[in-house]
N, C-alpha and C. Protein backbone atom coordinates (compact mmCIF):
# COMPACT_ATOMS: atom_id res chain seq x y z
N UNK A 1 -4.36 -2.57 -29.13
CA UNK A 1 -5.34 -3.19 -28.28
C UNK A 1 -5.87 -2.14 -27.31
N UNK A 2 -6.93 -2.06 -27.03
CA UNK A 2 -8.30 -0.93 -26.59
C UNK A 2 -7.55 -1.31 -25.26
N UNK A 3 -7.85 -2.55 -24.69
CA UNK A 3 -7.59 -3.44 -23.21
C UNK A 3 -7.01 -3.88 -22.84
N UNK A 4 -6.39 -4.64 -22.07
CA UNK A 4 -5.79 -5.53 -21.45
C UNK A 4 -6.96 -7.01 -21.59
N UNK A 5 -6.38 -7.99 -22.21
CA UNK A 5 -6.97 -9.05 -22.58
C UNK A 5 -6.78 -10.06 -21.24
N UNK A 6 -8.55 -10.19 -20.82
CA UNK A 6 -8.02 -11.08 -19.29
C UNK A 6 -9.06 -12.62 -19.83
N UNK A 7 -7.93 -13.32 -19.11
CA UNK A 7 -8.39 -14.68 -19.27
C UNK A 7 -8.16 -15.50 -18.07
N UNK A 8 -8.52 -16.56 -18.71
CA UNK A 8 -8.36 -17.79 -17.06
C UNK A 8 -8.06 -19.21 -17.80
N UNK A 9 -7.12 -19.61 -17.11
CA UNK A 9 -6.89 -20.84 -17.68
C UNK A 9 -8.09 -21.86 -16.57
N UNK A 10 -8.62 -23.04 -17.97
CA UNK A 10 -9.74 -24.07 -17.66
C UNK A 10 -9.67 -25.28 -17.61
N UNK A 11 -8.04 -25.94 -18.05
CA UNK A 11 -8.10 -27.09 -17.91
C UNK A 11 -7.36 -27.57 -19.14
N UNK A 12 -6.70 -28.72 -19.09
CA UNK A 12 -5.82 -29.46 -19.39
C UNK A 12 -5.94 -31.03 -20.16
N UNK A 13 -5.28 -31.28 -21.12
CA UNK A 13 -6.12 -32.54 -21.68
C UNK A 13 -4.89 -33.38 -22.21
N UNK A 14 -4.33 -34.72 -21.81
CA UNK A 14 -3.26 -35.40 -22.65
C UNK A 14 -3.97 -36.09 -23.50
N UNK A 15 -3.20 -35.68 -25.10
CA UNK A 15 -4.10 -35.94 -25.72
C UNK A 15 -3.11 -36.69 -26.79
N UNK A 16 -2.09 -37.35 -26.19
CA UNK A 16 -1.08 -38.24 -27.00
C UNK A 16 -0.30 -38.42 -25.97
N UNK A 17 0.12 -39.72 -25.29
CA UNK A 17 1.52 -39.64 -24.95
C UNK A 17 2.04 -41.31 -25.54
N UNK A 18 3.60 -41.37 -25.82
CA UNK A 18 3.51 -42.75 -26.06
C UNK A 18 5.01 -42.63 -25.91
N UNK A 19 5.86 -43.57 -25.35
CA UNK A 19 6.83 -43.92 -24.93
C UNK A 19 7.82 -45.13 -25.61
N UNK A 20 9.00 -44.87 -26.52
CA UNK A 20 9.43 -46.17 -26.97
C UNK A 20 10.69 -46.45 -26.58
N UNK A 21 10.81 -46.87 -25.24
CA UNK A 21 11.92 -47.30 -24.55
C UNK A 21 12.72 -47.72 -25.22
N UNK A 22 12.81 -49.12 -26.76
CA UNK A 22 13.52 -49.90 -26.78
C UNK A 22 14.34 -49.41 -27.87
N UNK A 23 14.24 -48.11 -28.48
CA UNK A 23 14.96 -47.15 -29.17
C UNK A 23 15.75 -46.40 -28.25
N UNK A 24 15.94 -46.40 -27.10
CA UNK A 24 16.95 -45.72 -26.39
C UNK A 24 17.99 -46.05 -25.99
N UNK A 25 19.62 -44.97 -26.45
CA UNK A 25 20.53 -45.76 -26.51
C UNK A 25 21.25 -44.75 -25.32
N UNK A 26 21.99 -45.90 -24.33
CA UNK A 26 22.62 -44.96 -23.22
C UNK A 26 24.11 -44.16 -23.77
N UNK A 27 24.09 -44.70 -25.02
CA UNK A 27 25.19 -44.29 -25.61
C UNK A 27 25.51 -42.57 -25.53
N UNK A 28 26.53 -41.44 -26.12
CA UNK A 28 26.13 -40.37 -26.19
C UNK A 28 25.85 -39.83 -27.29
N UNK A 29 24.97 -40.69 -27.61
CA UNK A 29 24.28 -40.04 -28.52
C UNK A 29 22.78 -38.79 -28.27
N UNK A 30 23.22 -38.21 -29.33
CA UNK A 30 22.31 -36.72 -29.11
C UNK A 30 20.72 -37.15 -29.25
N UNK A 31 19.97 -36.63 -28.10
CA UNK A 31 18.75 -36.81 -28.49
C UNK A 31 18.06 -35.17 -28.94
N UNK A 32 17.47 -35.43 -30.33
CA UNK A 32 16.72 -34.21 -31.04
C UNK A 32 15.05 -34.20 -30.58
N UNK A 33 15.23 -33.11 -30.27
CA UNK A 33 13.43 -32.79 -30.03
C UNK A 33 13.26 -31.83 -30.66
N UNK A 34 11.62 -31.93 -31.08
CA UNK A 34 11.07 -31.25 -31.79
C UNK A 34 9.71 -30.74 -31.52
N UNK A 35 9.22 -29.68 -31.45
CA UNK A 35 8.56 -29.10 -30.87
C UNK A 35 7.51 -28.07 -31.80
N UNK A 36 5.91 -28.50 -31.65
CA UNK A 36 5.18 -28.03 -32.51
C UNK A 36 3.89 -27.23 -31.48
N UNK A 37 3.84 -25.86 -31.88
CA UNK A 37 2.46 -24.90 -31.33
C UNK A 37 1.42 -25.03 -32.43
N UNK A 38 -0.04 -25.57 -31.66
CA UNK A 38 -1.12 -25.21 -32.57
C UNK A 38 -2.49 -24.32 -31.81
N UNK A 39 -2.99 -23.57 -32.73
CA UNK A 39 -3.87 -22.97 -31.60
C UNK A 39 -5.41 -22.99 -32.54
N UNK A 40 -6.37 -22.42 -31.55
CA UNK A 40 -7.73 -22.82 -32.51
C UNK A 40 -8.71 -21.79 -31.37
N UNK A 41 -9.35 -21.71 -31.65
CA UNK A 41 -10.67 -20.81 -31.02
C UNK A 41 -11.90 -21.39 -31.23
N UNK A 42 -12.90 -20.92 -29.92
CA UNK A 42 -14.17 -21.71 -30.16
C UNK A 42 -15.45 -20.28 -29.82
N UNK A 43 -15.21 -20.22 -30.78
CA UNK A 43 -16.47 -19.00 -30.99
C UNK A 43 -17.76 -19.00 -30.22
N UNK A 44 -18.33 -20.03 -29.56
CA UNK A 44 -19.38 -20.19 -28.88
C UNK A 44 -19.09 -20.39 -27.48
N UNK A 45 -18.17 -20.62 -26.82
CA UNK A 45 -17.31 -20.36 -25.59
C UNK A 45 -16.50 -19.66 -25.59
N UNK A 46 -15.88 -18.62 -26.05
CA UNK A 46 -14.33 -17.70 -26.07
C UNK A 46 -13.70 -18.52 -25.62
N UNK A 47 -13.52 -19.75 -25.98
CA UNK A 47 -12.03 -20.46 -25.50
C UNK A 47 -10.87 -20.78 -26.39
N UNK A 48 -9.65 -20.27 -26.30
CA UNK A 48 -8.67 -20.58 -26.99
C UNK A 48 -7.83 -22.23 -26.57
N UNK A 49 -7.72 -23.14 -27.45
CA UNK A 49 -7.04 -24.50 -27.40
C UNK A 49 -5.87 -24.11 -28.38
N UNK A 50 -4.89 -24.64 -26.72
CA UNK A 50 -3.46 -24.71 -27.73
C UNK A 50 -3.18 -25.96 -27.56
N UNK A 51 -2.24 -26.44 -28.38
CA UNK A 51 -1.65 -27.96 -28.49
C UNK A 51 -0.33 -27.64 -28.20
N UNK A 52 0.35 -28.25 -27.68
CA UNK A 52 2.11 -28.22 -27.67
C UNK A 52 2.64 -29.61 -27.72
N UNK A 53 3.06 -30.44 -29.20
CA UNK A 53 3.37 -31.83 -29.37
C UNK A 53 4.68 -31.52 -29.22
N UNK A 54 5.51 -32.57 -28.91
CA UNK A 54 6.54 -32.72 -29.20
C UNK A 54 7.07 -34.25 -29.17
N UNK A 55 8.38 -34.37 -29.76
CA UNK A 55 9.46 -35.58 -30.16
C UNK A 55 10.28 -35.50 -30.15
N UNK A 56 10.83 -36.57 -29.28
CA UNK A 56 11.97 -37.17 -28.76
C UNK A 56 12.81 -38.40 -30.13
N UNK A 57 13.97 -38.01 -30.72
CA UNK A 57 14.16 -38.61 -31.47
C UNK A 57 15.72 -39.13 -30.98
N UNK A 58 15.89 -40.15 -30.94
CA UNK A 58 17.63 -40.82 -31.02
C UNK A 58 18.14 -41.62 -32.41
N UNK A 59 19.27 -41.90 -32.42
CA UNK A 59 19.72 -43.12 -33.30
C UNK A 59 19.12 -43.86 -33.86
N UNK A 60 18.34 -44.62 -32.56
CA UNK A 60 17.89 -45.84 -32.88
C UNK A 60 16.08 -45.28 -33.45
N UNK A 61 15.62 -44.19 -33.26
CA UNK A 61 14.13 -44.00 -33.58
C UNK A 61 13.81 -42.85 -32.33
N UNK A 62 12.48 -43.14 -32.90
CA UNK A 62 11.32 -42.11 -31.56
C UNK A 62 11.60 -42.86 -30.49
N UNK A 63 11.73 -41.59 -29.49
CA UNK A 63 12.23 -42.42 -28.11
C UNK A 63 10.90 -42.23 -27.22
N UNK A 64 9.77 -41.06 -27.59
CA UNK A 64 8.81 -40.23 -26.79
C UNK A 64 8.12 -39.09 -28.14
N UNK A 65 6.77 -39.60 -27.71
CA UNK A 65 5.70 -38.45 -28.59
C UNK A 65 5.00 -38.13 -27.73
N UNK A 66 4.79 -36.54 -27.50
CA UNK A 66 3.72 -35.99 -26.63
C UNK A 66 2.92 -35.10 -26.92
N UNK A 67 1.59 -34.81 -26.66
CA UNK A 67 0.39 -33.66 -27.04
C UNK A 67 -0.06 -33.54 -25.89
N UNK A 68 -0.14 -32.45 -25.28
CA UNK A 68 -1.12 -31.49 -24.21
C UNK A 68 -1.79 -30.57 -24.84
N UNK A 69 -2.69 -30.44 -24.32
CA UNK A 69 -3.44 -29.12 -24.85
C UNK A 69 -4.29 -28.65 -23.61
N UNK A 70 -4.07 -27.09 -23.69
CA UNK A 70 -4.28 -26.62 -22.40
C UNK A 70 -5.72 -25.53 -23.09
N UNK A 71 -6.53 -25.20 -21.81
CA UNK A 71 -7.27 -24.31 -22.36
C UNK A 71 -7.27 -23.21 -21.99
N UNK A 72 -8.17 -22.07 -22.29
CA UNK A 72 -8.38 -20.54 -21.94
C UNK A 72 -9.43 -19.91 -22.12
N UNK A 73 -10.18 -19.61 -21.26
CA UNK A 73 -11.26 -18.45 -21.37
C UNK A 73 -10.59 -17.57 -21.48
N UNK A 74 -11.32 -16.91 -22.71
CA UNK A 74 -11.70 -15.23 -22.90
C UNK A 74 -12.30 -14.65 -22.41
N UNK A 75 -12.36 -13.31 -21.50
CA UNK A 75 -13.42 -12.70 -20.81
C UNK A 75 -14.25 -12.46 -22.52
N UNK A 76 -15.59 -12.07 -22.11
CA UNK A 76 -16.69 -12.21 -23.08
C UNK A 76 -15.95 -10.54 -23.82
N UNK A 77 -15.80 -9.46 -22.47
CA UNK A 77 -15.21 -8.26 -23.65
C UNK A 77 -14.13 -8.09 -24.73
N UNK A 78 -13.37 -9.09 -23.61
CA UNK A 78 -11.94 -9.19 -24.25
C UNK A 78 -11.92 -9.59 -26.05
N UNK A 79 -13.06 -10.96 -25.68
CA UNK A 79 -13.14 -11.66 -26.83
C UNK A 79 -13.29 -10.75 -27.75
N UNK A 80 -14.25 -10.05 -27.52
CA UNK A 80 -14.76 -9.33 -28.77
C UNK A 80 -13.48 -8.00 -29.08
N UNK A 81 -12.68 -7.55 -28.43
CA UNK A 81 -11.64 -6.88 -28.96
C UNK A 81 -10.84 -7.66 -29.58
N UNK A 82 -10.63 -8.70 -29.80
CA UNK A 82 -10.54 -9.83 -30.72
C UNK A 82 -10.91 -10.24 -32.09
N UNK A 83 -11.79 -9.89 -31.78
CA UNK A 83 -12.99 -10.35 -33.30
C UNK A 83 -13.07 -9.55 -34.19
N UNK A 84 -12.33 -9.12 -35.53
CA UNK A 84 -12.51 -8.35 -36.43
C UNK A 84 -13.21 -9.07 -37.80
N UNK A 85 -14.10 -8.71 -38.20
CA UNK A 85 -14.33 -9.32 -39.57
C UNK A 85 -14.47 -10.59 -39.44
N UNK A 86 -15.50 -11.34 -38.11
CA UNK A 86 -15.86 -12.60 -37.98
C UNK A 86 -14.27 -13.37 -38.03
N UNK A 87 -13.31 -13.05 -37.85
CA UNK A 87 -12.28 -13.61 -37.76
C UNK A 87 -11.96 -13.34 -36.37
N UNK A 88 -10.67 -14.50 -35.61
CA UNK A 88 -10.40 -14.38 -34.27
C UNK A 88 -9.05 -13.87 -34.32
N UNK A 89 -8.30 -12.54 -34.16
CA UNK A 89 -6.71 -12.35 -34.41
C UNK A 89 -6.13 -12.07 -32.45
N UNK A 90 -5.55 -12.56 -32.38
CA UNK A 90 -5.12 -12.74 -31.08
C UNK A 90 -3.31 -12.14 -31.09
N UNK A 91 -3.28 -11.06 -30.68
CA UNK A 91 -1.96 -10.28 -30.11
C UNK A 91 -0.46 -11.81 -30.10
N UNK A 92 -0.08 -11.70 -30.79
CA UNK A 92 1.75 -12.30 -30.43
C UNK A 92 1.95 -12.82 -28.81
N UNK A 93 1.67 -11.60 -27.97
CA UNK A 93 2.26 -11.88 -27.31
C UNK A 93 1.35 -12.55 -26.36
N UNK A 94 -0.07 -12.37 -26.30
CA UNK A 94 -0.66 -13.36 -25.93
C UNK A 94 -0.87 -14.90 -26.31
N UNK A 95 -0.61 -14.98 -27.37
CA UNK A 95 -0.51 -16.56 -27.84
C UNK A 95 1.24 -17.09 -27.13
N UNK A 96 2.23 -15.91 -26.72
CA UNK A 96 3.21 -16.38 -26.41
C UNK A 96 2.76 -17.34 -24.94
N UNK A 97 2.28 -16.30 -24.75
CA UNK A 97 1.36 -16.61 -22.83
C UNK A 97 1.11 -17.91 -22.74
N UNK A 98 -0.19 -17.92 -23.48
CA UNK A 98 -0.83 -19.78 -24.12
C UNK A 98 0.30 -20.51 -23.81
N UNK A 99 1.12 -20.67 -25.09
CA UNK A 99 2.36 -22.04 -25.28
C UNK A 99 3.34 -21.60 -24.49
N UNK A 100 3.76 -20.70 -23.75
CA UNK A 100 4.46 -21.02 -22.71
C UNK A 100 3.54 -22.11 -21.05
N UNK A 101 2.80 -21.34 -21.13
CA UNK A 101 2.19 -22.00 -20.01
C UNK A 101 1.72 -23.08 -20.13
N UNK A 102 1.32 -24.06 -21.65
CA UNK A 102 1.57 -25.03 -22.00
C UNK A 102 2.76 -26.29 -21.98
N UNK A 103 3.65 -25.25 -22.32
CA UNK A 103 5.17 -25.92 -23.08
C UNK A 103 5.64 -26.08 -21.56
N UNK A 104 5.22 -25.53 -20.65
CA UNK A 104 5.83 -25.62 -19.21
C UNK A 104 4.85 -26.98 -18.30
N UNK A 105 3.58 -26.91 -18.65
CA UNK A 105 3.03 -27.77 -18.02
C UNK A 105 3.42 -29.30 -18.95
N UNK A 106 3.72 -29.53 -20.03
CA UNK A 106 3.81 -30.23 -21.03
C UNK A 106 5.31 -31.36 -20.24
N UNK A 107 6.21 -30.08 -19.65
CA UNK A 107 7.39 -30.46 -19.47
C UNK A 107 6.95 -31.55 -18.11
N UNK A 108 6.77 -30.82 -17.11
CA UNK A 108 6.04 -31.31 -16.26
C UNK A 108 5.29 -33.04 -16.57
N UNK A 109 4.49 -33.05 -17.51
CA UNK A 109 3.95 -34.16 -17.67
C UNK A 109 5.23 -35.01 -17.95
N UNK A 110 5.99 -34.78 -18.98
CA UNK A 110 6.48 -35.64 -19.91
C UNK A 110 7.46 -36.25 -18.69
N UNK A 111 8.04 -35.42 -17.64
CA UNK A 111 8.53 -36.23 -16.18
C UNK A 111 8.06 -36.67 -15.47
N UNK A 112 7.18 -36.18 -15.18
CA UNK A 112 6.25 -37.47 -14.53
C UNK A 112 6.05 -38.88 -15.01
N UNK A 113 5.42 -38.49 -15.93
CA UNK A 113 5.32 -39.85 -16.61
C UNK A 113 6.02 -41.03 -16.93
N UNK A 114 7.72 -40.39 -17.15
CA UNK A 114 8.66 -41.14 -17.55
C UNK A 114 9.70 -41.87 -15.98
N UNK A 115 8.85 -41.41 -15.09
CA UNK A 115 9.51 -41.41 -13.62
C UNK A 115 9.64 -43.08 -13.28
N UNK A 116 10.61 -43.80 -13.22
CA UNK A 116 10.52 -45.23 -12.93
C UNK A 116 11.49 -45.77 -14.75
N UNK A 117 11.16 -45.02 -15.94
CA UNK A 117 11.82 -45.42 -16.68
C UNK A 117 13.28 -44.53 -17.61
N UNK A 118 14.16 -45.15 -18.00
CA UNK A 118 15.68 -44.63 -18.61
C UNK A 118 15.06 -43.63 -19.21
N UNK A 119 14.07 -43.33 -19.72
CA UNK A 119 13.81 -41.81 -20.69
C UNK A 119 13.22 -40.62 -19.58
N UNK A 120 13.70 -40.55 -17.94
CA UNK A 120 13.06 -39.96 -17.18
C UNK A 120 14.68 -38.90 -17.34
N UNK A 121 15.42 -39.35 -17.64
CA UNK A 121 16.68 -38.30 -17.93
C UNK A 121 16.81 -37.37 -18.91
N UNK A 122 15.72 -37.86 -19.45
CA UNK A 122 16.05 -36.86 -20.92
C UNK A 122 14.73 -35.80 -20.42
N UNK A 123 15.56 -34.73 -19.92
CA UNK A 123 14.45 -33.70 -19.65
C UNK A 123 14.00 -32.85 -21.00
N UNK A 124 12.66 -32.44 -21.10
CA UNK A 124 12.41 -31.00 -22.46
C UNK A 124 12.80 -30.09 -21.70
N UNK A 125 13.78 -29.17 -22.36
CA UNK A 125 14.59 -28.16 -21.57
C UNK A 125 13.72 -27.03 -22.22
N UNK A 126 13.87 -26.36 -20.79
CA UNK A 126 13.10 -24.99 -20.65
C UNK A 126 13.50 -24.48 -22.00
N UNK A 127 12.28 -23.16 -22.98
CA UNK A 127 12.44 -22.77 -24.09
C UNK A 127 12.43 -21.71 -23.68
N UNK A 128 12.58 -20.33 -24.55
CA UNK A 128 11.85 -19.20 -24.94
C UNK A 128 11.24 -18.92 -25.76
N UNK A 129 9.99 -19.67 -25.55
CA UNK A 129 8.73 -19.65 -26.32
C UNK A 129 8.73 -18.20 -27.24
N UNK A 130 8.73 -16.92 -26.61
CA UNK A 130 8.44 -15.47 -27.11
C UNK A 130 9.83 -16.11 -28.32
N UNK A 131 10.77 -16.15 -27.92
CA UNK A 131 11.51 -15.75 -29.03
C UNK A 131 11.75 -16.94 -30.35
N UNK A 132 10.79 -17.85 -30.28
CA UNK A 132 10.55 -18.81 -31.57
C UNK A 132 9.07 -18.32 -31.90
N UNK A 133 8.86 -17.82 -31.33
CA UNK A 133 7.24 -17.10 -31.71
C UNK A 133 8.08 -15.78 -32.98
N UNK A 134 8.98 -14.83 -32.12
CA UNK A 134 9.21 -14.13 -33.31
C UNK A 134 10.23 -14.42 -34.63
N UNK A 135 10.79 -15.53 -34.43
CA UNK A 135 11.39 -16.39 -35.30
C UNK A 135 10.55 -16.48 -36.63
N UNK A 136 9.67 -16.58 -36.35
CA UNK A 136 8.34 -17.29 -37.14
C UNK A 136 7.84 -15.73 -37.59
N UNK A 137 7.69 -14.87 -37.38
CA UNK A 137 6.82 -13.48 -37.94
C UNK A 137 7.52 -13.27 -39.12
């Protein structure tokens, strides 16, 4: 990379949340989450959209489904150190950037939201985004 790739985060969108209390068992039973990064580019704004879903699964079923998707300007130069062959390839470790700062605001929501009900205990525990990013290479 020629630059240092500068951006600005633009805003924030819940774009799924849904809650199924009556699958939750106070029992100790293990709750499994699962956790999905998607990303996309918009060529006529340099904006990168990431998604960060995730699920809350127990015994009894889905306990919690969630989607945020956060956004990002590209400075206009940046973008274009970006752009090879009408294609958009974006550095590792900047897409780490994205879904962390997602996967963190994501967490955030999913407590809030659940604040007043039994699934406000089951926190999404902090990740290391970078290192399921290189899991995946």
């Amino acid at each position: 990379m020629e630059k240092e790739i500068l951006f600005r985060f633009i805003g924030m969108e819940i774009l799924q949340f849904a809650t199924f209390e009556e699958n939750y068992s106070e029992s100790d039973a293990d709750v499994e989450i699962s956790n999905n990064f998607q990303f996309s580019y918009n060529y006529e704004d340099n904006t990168v959209k990431c998604v960060v879903s995730t699920v809350f699964v127990q015994e009894l079923g889905v306990l919690l489904k969630s989607e945020l998707a956060a956004y990002f300007y590209i400075e206009k130069e940046s973008a274009d150190q970006l752009i090879k062959s009408n294609s958009f390839s974006a550095p590792t470790e900047l897409l780490t950037q994205f879904a962390s700062l997602t996967y963190g605001s994501l967490r955030g929501v999913i407590f809030t939201k659940t604040i007043g009900s039994p699934l406000n205990q089951i926190i999404l525990p902090p990740n290391d985004i970078g290192a399921i990013f290189q899991e995946k290479q």
